[in-house]
Structure formats: structure tokens, C-alpha cells
C-alpha atoms as a PDB file:
ATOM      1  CA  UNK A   1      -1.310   1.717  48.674  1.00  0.00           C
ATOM      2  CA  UNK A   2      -4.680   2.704  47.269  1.00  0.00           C
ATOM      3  CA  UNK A   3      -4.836   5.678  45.196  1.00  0.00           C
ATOM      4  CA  UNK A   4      -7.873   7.901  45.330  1.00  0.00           C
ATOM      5  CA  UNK A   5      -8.825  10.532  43.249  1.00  0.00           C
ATOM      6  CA  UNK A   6     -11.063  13.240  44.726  1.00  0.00           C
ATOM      7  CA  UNK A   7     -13.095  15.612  43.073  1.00  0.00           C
ATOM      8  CA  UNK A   8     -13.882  19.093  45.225  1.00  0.00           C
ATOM      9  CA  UNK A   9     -14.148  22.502  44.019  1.00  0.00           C
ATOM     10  CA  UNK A  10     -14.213  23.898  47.571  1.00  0.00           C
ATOM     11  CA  UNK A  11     -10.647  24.446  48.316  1.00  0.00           C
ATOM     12  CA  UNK A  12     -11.415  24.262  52.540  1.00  0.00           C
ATOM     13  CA  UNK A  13     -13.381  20.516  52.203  1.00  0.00           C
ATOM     14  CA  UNK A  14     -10.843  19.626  49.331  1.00  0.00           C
ATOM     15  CA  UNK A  15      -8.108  20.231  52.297  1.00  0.00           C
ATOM     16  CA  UNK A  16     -10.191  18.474  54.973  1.00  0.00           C
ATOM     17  CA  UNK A  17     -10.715  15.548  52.730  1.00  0.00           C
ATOM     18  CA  UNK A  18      -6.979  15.122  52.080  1.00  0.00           C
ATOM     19  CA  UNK A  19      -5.919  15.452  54.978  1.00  0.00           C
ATOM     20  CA  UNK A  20      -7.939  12.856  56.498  1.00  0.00           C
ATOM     21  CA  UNK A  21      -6.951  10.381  53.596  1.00  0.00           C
ATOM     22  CA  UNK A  22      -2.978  11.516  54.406  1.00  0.00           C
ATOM     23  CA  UNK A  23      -3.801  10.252  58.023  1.00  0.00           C
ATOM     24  CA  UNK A  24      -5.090   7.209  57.379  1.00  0.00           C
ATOM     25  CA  UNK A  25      -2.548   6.188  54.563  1.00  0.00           C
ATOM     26  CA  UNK A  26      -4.371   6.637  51.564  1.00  0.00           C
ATOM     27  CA  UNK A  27      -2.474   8.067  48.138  1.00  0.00           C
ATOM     28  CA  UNK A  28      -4.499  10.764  46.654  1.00  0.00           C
ATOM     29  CA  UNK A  29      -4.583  13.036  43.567  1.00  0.00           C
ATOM     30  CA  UNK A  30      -6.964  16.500  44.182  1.00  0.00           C
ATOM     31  CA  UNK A  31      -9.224  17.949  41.233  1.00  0.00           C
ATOM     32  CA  UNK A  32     -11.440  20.751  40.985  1.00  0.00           C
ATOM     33  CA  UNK A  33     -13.727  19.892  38.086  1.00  0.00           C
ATOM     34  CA  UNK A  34     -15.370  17.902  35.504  1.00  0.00           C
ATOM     35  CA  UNK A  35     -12.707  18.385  32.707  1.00  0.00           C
ATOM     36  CA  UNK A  36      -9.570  17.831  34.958  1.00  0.00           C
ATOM     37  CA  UNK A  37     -11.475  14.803  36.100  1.00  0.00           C
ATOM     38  CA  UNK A  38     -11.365  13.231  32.412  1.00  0.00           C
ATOM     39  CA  UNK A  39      -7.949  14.503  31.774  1.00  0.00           C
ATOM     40  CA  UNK A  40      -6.569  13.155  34.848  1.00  0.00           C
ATOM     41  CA  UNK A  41      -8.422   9.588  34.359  1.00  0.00           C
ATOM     42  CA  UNK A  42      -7.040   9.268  31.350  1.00  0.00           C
ATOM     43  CA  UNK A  43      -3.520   9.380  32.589  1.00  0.00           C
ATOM     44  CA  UNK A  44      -4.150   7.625  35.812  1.00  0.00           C
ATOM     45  CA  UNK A  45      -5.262   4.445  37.352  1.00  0.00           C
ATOM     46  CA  UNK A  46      -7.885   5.114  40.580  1.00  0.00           C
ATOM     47  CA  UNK A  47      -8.968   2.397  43.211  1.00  0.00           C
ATOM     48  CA  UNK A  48     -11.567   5.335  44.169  1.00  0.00           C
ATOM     49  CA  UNK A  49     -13.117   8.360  43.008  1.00  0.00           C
ATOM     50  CA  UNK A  50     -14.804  10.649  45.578  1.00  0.00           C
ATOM     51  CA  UNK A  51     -17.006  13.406  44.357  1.00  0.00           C
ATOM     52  CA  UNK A  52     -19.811  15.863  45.185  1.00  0.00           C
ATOM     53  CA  UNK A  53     -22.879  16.800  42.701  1.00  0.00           C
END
């Protein structure tokens, strides 16, 4: 399974978005910013990394 780390600090498009990657089979791990970002990639292996600017 392909993990995917996504990167949203609206809470309603962070839900959208992981719900639609639940549907189609897709592991995921939800962040809201910059610093968890690092933290989290540190610990973690990603195949992906959606984000907005």
C-alpha cells in the first residue's frame, strides 16, 4: 500500500482529501504544518507528499 503524507491546515479540505485517499486505498498520515511536516518525515517513510503553499 502506498503511504501518503498530506499537508493541510484547513481541517474541512484536510477531511475531503482523506477521505478520497481512504476510498481509493491509499494509507495516509494528516499534518497541519511546516514543523509537524519535518518531525513526522523524520520518523516516517512517504511514497507521496501532498501540500498547499
Amino acid at each position: 500500500m502506498k503511504n501518503i503524507l498530506v499537508v493541510e491546515d484547513n481541517p474541512v479540505i484536510m477531511e475531503l482529501v482523506r477521505t478520497l485517499l481512504t476510498s481509493f486505498g491509499y494509507g495516509h498520515t494528516g499534518v497541519e504544518d511546516g514543523f509537524e511536516t519535518l518531525k513526522v518525515v523524520k520518523e516516517s517513510d512517504f511514497d507521496l507528499i501532498l501540500l498547499d503553499i
